[in-house]
N, C-alpha and C. Protein backbone atom coordinates (compact mmCIF):
# COMPACT_ATOMS: atom_id res chain seq x y z
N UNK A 1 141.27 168.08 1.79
CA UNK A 1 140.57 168.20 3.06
C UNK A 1 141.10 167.14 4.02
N UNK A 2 141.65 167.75 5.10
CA UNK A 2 141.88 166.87 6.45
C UNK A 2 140.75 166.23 7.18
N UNK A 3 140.80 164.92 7.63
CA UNK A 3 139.74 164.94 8.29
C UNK A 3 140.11 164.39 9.80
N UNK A 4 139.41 164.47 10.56
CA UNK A 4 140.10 163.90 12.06
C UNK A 4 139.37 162.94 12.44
N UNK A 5 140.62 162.65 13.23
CA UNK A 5 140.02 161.01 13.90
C UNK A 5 139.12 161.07 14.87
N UNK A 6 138.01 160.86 15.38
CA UNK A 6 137.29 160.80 16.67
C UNK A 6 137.50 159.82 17.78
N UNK A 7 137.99 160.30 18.68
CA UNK A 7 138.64 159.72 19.65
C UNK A 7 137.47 159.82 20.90
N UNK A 8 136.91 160.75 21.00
CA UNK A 8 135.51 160.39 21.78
C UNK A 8 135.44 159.39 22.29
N UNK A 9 134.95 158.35 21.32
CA UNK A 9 133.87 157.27 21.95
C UNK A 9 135.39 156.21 22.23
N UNK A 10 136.54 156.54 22.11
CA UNK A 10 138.17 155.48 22.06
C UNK A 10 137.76 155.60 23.60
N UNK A 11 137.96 154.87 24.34
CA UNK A 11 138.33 154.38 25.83
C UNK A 11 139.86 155.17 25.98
N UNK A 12 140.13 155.58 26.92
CA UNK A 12 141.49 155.90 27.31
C UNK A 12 141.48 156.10 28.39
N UNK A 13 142.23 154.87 29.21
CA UNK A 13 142.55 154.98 30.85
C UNK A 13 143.71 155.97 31.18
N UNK A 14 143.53 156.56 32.08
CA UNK A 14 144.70 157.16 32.41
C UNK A 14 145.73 156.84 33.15
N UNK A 15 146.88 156.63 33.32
CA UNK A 15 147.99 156.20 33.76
C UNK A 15 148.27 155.97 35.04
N UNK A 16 148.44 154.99 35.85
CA UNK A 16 148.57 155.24 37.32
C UNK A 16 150.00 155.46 37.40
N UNK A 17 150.19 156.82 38.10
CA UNK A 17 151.04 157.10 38.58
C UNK A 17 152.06 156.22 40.17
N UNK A 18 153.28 155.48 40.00
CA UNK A 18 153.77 154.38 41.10
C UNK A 18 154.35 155.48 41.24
N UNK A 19 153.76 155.50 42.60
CA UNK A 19 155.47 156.72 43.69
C UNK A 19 155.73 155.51 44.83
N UNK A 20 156.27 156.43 45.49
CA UNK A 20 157.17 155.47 46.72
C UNK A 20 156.43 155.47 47.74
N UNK A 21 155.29 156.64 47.79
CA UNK A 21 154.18 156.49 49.04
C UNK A 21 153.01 155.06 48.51
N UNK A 22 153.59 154.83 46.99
CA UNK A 22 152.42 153.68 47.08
C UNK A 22 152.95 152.68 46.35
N UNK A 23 153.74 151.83 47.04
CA UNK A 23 154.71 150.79 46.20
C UNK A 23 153.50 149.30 45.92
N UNK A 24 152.63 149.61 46.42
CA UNK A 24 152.00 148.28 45.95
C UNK A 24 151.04 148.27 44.80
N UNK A 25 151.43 149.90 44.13
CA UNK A 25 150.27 149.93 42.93
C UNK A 25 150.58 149.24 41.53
N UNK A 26 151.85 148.78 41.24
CA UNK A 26 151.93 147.99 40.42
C UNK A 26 151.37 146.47 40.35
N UNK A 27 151.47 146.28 41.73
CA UNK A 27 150.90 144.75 42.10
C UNK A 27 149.54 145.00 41.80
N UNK A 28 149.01 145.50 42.85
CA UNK A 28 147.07 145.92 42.57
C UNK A 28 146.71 146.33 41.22
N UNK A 29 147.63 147.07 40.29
CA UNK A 29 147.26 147.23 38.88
C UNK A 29 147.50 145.49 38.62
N UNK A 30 148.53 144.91 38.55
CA UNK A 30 148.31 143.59 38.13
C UNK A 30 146.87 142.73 38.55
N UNK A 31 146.86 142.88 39.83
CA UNK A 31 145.76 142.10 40.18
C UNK A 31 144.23 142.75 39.21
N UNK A 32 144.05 143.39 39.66
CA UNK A 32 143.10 144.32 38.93
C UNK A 32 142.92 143.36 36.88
N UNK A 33 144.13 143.63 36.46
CA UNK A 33 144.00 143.06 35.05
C UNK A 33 143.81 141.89 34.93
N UNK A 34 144.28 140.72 36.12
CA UNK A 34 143.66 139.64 36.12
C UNK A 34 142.33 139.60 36.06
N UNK A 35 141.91 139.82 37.17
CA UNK A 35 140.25 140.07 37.32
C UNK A 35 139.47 140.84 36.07
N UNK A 36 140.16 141.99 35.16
CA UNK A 36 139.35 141.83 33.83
C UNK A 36 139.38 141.12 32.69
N UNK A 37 140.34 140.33 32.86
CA UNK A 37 140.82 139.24 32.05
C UNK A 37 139.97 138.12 32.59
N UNK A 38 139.65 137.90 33.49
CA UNK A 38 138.92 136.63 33.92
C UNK A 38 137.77 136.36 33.59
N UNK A 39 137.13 138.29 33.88
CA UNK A 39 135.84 138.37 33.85
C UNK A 39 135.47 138.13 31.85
N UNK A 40 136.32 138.26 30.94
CA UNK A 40 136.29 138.21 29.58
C UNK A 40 136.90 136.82 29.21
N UNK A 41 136.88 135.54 30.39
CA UNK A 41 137.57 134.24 29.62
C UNK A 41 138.98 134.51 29.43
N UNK A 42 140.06 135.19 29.77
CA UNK A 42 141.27 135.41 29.46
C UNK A 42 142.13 134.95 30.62
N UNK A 43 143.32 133.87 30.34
CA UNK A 43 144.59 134.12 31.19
C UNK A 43 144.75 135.55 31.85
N UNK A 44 145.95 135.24 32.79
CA UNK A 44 146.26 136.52 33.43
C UNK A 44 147.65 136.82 32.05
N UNK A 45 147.54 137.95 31.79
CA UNK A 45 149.13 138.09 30.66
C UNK A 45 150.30 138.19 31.46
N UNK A 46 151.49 136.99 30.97
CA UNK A 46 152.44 137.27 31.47
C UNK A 46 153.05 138.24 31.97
N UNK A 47 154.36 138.41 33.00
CA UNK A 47 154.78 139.67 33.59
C UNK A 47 155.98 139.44 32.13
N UNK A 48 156.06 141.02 32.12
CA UNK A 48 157.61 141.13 30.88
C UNK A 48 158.44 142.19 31.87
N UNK A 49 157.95 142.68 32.78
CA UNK A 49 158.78 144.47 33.34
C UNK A 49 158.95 143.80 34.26
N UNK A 50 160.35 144.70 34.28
CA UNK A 50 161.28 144.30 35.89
C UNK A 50 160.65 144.93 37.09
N UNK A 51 160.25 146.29 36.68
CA UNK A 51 159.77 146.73 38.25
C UNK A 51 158.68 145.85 38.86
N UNK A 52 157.36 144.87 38.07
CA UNK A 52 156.66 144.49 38.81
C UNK A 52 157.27 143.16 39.57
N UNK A 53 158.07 142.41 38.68
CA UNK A 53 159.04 141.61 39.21
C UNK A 53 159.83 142.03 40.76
N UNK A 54 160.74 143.15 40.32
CA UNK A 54 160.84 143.46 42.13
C UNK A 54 159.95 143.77 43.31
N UNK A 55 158.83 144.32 42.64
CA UNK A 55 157.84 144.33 43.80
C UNK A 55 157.70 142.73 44.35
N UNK A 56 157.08 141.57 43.39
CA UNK A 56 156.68 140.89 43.68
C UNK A 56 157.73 140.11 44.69
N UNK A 57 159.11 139.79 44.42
CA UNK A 57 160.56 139.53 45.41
C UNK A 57 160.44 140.33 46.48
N UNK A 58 160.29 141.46 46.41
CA UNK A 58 160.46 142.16 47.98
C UNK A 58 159.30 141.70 49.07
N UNK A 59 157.87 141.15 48.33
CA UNK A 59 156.74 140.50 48.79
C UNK A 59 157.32 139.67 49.41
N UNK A 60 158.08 138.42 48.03
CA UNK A 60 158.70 137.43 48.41
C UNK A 60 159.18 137.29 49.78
N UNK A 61 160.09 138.13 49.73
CA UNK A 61 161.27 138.33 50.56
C UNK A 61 160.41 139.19 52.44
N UNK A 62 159.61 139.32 52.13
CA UNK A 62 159.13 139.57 53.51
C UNK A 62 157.89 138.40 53.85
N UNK A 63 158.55 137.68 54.86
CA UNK A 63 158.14 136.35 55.31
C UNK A 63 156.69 136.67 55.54
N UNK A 64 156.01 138.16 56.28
CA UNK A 64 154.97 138.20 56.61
C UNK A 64 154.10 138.71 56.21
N UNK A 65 154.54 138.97 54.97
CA UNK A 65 153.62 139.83 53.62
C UNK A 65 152.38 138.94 53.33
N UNK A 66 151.39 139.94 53.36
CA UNK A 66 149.69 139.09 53.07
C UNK A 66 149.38 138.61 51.85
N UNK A 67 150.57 139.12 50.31
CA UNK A 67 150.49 138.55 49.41
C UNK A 67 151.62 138.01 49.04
N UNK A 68 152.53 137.12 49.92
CA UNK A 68 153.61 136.80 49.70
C UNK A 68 153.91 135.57 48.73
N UNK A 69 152.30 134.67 49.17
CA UNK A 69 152.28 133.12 48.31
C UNK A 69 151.95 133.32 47.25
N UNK A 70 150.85 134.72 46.93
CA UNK A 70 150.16 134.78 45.43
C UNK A 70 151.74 135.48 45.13
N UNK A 71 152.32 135.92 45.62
CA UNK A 71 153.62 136.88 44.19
C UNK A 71 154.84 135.83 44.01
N UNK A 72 154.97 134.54 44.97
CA UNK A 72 155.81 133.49 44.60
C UNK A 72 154.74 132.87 43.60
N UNK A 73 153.84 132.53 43.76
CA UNK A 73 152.99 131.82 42.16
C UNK A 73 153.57 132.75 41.15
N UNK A 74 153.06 134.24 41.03
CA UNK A 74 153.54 134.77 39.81
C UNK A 74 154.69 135.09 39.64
N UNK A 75 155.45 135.04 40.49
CA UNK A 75 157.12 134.99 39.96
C UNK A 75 157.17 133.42 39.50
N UNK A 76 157.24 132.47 39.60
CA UNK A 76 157.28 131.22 39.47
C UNK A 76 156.32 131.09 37.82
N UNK A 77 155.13 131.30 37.91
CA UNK A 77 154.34 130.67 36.73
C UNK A 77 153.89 132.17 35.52
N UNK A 78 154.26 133.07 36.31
CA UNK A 78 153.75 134.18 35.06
C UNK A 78 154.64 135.10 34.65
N UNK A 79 156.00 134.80 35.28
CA UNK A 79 157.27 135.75 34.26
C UNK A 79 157.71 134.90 33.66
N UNK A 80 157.87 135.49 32.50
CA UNK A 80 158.61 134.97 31.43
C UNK A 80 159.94 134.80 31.42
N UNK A 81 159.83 133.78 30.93
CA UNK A 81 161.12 133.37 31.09
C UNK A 81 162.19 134.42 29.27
N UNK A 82 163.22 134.19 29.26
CA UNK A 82 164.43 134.61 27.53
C UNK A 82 165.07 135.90 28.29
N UNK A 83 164.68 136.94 27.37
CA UNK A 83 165.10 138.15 27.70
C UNK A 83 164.73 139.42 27.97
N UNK A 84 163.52 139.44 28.76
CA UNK A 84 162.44 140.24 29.10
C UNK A 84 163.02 140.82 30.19
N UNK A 85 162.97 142.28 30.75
CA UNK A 85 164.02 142.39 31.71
C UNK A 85 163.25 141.92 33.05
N UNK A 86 161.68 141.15 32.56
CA UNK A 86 161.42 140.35 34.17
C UNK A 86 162.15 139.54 34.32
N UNK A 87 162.69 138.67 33.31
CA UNK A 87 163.27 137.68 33.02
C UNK A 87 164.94 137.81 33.60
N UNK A 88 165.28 139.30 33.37
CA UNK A 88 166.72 139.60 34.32
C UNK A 88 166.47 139.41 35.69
N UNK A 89 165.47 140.51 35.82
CA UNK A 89 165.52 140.37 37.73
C UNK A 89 165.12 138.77 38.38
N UNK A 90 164.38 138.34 37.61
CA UNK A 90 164.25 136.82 38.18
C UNK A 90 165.30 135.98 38.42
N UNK A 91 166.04 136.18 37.50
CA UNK A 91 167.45 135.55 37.19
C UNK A 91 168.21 135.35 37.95
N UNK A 92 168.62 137.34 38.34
CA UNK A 92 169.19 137.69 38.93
C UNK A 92 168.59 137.27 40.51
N UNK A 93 167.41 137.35 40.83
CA UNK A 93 167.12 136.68 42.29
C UNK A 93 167.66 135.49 42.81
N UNK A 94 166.99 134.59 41.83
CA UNK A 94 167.29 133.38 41.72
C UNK A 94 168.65 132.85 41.91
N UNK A 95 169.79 133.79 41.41
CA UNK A 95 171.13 133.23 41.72
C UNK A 95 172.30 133.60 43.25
């Protein structure tokens, strides 16, 4: 006899879809996980993915962006540094 798993009561968020009409949803998903991390006593979790990394540089990189100082903090204190491919694009900015 098979028996199945009940997935019911499992939580499962569904995926936000990043298109190009909404390039800041990777950032706002970041922000967002801070804030449930905060609200539970938790750090924000390091960045490891390159795409949120380029969002946060192109922030960078526009002098008059409204989150330009918070995405130099997290390029600076929350990508990881080795071989994470945040860790490329940072690199790669940086040089």
């Amino acid at each position: 006899m098979c028996s199945e798993r009940n997935i019911s009561s499992t939580a499962i968020r569904p995926s936000t879809v990043h298109t190009v009409e909404n390039p800041m949803s990777l950032y706002t998903d970041y922000l967002a996980q801070i804030e449930t991390r905060k609200e539970q006593g938790l750090h924000p979790k390091p960045i490891e993915d390159a795409p949120l990394v380029e969002e946060l540089i192109a922030q960078i990189k526009d002098a008059g962006h409204e989150h330009r100082a918070d995405s130099l903090n997290f390029l600076i204190y929350n990508t990881l540094p080795g071989t994470t491919s945040a860790a490329g694009v940072k690199a790669q900015f940086l040089t």
